[in-house]
PDB file of N, CA and C in Angstrom:
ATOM      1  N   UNK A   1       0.831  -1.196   0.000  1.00  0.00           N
ATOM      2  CA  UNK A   1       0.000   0.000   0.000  1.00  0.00           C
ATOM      3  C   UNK A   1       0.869   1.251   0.000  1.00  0.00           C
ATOM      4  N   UNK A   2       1.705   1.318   0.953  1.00  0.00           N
ATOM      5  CA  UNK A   2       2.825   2.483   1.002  1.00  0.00           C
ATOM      6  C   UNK A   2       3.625   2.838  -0.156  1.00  0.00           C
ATOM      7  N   UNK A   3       4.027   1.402  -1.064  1.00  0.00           N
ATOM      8  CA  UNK A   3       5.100   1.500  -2.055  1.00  0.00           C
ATOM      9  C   UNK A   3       4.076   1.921  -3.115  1.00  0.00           C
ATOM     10  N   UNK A   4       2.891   1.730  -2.662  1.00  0.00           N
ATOM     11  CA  UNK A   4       1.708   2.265  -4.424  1.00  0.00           C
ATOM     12  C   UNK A   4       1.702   4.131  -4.254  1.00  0.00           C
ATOM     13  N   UNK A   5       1.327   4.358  -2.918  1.00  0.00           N
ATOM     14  CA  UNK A   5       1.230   5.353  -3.102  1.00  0.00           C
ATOM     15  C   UNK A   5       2.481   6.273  -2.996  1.00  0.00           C
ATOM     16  N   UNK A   6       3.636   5.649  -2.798  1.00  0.00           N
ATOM     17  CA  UNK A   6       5.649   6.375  -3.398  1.00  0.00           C
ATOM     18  C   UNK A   6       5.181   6.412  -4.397  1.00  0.00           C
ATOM     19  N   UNK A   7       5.113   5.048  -5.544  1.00  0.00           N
ATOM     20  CA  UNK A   7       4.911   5.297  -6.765  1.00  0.00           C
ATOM     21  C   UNK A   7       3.979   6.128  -7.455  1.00  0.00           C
ATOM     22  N   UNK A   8       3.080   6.540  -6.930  1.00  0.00           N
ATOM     23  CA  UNK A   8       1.506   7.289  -7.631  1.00  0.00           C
ATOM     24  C   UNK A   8       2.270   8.706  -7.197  1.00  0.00           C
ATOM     25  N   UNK A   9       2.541   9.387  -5.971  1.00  0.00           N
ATOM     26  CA  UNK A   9       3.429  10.290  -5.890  1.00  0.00           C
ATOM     27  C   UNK A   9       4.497  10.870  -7.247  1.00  0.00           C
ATOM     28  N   UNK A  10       5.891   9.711  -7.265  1.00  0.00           N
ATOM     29  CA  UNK A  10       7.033  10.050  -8.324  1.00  0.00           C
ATOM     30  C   UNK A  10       5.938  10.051  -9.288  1.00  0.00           C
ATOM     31  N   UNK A  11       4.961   9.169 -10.085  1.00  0.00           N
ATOM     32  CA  UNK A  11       4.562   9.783 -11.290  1.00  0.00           C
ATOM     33  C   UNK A  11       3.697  10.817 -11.545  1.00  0.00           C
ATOM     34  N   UNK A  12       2.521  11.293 -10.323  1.00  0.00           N
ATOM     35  CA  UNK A  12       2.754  12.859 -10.750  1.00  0.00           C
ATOM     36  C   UNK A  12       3.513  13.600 -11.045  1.00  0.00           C
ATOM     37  N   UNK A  13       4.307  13.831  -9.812  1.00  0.00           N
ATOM     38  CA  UNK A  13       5.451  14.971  -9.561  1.00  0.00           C
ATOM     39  C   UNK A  13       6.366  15.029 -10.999  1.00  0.00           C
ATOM     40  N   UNK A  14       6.687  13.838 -11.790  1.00  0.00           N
ATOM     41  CA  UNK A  14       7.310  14.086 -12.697  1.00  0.00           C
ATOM     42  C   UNK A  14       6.642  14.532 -14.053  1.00  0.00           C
ATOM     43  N   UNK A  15       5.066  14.041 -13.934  1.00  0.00           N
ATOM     44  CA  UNK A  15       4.504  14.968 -15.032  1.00  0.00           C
ATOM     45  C   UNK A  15       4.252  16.484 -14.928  1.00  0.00           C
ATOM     46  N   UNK A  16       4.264  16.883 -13.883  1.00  0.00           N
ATOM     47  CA  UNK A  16       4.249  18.001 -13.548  1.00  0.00           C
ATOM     48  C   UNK A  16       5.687  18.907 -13.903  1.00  0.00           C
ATOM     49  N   UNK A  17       6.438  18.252 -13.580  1.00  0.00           N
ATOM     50  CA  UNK A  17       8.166  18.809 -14.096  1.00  0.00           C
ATOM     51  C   UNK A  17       8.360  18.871 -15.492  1.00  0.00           C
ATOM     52  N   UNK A  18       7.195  17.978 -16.419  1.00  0.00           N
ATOM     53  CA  UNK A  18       7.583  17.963 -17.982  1.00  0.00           C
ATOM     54  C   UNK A  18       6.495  19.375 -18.109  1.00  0.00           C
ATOM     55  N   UNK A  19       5.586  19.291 -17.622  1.00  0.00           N
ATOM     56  CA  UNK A  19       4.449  20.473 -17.767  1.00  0.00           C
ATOM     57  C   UNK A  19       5.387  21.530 -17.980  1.00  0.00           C
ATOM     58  N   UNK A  20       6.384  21.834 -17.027  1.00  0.00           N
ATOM     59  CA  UNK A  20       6.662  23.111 -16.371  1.00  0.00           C
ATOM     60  C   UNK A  20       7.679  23.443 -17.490  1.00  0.00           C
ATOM     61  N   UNK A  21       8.798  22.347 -17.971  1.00  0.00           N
ATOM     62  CA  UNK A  21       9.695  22.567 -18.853  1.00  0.00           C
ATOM     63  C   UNK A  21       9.136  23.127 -20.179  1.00  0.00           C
ATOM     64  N   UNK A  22       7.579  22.103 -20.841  1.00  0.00           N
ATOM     65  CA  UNK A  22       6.936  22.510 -21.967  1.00  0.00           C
ATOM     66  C   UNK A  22       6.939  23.993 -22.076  1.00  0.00           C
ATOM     67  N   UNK A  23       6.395  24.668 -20.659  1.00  0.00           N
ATOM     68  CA  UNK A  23       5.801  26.181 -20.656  1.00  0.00           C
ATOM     69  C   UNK A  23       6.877  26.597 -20.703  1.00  0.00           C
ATOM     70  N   UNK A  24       7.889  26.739 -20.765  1.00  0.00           N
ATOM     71  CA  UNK A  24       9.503  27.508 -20.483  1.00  0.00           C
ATOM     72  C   UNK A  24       9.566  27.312 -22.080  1.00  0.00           C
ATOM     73  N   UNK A  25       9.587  26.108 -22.486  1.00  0.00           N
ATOM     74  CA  UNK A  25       9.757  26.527 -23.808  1.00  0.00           C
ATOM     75  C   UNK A  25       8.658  27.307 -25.169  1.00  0.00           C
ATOM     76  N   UNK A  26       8.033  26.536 -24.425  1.00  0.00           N
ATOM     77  CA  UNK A  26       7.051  27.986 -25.414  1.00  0.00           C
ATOM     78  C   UNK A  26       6.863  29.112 -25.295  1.00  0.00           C
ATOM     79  N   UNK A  27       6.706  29.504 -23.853  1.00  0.00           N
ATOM     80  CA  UNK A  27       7.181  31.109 -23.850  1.00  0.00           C
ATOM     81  C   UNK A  27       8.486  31.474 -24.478  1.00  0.00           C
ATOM     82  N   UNK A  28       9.245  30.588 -24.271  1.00  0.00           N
ATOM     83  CA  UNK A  28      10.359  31.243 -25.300  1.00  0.00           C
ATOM     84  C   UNK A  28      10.133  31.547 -27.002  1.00  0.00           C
ATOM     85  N   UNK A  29       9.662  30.241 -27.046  1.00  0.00           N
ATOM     86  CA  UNK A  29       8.897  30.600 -28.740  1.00  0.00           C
ATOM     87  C   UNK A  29       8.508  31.758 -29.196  1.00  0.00           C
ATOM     88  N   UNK A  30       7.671  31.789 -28.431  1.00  0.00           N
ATOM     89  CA  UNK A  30       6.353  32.926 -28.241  1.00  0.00           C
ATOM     90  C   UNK A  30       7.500  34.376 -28.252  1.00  0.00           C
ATOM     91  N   UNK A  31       8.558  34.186 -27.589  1.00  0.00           N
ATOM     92  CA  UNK A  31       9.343  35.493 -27.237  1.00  0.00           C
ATOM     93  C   UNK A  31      10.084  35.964 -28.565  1.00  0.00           C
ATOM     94  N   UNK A  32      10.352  34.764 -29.247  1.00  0.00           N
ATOM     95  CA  UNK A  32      11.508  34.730 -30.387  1.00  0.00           C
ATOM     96  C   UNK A  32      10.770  35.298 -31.459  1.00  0.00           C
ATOM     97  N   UNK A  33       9.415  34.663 -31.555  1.00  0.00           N
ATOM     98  CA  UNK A  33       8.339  35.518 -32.185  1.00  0.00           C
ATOM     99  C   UNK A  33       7.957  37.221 -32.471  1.00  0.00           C
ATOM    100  N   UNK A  34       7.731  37.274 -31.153  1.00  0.00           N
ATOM    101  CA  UNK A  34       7.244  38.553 -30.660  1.00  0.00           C
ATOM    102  C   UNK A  34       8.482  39.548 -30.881  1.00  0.00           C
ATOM    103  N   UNK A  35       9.589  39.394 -31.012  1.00  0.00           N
ATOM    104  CA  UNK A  35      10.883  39.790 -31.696  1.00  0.00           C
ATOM    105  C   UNK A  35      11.351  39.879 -32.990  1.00  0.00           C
ATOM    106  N   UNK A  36      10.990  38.943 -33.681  1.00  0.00           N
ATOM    107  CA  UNK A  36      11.065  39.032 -34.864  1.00  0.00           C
ATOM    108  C   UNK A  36       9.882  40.011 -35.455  1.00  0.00           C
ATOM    109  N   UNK A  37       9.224  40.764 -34.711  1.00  0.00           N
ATOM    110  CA  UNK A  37       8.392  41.227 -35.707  1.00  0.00           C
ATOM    111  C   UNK A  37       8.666  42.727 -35.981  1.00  0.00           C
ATOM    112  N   UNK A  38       8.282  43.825 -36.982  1.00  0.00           N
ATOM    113  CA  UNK A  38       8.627  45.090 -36.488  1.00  0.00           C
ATOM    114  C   UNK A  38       7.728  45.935 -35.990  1.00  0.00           C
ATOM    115  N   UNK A  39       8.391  46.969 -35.517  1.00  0.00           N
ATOM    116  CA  UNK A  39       8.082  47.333 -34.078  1.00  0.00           C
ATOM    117  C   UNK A  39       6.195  48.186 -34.171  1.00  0.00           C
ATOM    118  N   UNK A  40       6.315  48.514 -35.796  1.00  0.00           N
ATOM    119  CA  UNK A  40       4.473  48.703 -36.246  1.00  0.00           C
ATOM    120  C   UNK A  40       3.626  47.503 -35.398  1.00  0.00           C
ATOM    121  N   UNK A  41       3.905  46.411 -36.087  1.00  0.00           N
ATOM    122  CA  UNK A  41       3.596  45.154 -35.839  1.00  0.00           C
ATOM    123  C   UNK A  41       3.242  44.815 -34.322  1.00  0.00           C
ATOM    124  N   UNK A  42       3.980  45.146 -33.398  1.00  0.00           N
ATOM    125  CA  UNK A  42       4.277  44.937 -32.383  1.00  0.00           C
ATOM    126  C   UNK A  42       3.506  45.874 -31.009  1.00  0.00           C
ATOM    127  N   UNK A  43       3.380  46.983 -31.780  1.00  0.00           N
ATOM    128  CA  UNK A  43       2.546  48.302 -31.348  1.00  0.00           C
ATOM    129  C   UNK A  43       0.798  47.861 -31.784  1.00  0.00           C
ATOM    130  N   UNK A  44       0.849  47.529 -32.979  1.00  0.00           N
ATOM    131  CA  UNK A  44      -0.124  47.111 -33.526  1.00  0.00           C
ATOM    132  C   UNK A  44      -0.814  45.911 -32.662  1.00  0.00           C
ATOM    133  N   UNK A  45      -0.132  44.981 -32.131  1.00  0.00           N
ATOM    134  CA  UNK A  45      -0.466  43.500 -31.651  1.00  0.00           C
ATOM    135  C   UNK A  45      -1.153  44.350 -29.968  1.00  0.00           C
ATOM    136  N   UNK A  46      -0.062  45.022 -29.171  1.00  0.00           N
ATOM    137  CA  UNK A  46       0.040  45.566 -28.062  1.00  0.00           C
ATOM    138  C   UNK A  46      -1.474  45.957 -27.950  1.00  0.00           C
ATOM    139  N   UNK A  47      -1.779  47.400 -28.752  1.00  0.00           N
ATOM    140  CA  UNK A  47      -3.015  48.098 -28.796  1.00  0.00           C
ATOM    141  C   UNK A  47      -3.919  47.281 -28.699  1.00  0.00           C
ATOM    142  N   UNK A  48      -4.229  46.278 -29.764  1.00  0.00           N
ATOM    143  CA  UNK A  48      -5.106  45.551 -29.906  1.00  0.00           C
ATOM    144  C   UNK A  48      -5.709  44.479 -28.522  1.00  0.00           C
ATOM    145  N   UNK A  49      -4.519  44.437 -28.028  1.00  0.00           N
ATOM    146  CA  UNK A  49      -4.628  42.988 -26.597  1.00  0.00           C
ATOM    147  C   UNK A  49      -5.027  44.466 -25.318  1.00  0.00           C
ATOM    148  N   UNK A  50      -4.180  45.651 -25.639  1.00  0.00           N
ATOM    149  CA  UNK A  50      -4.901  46.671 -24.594  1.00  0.00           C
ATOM    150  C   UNK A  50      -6.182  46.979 -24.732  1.00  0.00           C
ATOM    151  N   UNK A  51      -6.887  47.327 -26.239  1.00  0.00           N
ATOM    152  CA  UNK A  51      -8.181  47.180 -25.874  1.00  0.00           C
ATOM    153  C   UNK A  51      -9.213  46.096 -25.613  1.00  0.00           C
ATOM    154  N   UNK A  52      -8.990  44.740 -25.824  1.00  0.00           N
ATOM    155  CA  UNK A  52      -9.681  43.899 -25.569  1.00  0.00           C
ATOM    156  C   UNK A  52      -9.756  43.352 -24.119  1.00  0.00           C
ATOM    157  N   UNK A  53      -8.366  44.115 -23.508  1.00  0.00           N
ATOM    158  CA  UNK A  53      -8.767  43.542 -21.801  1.00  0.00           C
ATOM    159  C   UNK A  53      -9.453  44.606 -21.394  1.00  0.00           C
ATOM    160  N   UNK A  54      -9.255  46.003 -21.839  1.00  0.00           N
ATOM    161  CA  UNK A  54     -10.388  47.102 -21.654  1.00  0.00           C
ATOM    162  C   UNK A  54     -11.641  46.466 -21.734  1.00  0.00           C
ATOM    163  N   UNK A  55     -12.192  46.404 -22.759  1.00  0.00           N
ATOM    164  CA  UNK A  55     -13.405  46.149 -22.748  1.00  0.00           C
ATOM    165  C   UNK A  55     -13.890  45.022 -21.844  1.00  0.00           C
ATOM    166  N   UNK A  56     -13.087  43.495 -21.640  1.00  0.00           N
ATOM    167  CA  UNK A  56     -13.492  42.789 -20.599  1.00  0.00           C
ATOM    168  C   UNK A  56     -13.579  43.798 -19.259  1.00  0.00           C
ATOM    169  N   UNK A  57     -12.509  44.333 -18.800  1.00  0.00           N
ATOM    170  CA  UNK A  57     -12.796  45.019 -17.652  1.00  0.00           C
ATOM    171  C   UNK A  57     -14.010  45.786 -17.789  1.00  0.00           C
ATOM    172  N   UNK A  58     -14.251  46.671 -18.395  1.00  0.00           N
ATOM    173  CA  UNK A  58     -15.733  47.034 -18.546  1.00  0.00           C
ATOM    174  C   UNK A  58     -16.845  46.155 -18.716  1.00  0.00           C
ATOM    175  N   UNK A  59     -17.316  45.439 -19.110  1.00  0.00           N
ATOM    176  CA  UNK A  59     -17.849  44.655 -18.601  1.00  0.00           C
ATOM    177  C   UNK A  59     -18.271  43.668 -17.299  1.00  0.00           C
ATOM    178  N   UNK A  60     -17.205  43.436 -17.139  1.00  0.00           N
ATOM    179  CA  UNK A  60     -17.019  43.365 -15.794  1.00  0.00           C
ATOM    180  C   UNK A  60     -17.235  43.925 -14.835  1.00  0.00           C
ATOM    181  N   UNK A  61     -16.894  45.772 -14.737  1.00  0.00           N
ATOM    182  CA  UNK A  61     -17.508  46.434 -13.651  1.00  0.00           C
ATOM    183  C   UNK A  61     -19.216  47.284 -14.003  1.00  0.00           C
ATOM    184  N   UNK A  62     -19.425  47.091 -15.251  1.00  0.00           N
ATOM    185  CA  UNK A  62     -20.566  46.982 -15.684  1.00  0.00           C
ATOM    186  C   UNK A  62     -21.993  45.747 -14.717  1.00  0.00           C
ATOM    187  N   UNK A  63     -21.280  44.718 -14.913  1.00  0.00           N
ATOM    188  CA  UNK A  63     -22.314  43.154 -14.308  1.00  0.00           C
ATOM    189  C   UNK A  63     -22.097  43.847 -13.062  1.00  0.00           C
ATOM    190  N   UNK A  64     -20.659  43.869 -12.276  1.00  0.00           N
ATOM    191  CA  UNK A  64     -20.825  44.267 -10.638  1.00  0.00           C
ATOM    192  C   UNK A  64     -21.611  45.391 -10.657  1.00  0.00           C
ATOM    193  N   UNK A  65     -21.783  46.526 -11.172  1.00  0.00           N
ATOM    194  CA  UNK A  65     -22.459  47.643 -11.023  1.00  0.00           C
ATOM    195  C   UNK A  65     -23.710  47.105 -10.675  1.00  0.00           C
ATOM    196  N   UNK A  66     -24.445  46.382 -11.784  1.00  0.00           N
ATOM    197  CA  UNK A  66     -25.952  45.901 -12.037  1.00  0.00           C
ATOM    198  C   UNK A  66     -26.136  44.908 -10.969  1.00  0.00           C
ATOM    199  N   UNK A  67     -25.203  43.939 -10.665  1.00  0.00           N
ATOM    200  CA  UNK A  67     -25.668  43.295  -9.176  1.00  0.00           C
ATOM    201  C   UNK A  67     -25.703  43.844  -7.787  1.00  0.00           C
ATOM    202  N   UNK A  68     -25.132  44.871  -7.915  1.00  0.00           N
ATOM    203  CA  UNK A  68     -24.711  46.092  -6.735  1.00  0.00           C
ATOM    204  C   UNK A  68     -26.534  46.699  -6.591  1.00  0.00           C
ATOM    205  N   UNK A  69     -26.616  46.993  -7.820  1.00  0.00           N
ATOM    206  CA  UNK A  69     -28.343  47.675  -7.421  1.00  0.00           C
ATOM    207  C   UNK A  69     -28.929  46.474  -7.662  1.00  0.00           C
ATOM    208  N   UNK A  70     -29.364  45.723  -7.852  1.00  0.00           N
ATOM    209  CA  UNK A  70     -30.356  44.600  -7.407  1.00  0.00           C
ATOM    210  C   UNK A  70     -29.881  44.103  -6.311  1.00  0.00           C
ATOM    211  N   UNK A  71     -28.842  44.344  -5.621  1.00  0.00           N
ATOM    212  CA  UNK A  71     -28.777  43.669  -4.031  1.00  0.00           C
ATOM    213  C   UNK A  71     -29.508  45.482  -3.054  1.00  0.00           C
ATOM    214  N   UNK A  72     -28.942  46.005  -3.876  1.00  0.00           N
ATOM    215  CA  UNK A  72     -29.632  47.218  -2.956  1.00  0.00           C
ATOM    216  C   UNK A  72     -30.975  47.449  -3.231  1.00  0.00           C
ATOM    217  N   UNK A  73     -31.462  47.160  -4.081  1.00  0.00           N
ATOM    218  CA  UNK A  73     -33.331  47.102  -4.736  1.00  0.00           C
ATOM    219  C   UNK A  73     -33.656  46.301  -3.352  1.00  0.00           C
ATOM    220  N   UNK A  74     -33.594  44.984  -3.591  1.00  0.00           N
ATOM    221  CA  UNK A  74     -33.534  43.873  -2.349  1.00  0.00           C
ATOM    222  C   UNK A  74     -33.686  44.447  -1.039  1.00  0.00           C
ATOM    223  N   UNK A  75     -32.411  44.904  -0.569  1.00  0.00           N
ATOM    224  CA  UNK A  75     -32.823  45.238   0.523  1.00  0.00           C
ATOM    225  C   UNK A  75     -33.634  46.167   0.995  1.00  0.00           C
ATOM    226  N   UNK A  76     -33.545  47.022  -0.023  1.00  0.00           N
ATOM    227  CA  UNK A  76     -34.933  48.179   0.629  1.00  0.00           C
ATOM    228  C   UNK A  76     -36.023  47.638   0.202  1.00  0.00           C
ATOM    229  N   UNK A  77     -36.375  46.464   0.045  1.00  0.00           N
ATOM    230  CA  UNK A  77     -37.836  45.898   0.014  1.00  0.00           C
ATOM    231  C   UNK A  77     -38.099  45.515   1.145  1.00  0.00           C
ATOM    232  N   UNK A  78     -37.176  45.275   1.847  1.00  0.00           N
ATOM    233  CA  UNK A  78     -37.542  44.680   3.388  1.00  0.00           C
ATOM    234  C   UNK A  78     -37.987  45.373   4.123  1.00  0.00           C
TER     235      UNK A  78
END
């Protein structure tokens, strides 16, 4: 029972160590990429990923806004 669960242990832990190496290398990819491009390109990519987390964030404090007054509707019904 003890030696199953050593063994069930080492073979997570070591898929987890290949996980970690995969992501090291693709961010590097990803970096070698993001380098090779010119710097329009790059400004261009930037803007584009700045406004799209904009708009999630708006949205976002948009829904909290709207659950903010239906919890306060709520309570002044009581």
């Amino acid at each position: 029972m003890i030696l199953q669960n050593i063994m069930l242990f080492k073979f997570l832990f070591k898929k987890k160590k290949k996980k970690k190496l995969q992501d090291k290398s693709e961010n590097k990819f990803a970096m070698n990429n993001w380098m090779n491009l010119t710097k329009e390109e790059r400004v261009k990519i930037d803007f584009n990923e700045k406004k799209k987390i904009m708009r999630k964030k708006k949205e976002l404090l948009k829904s909290i806004r709207d659950e903010y007054i239906k919890m306060k509707k709520e309570n002044n019904e009581y």
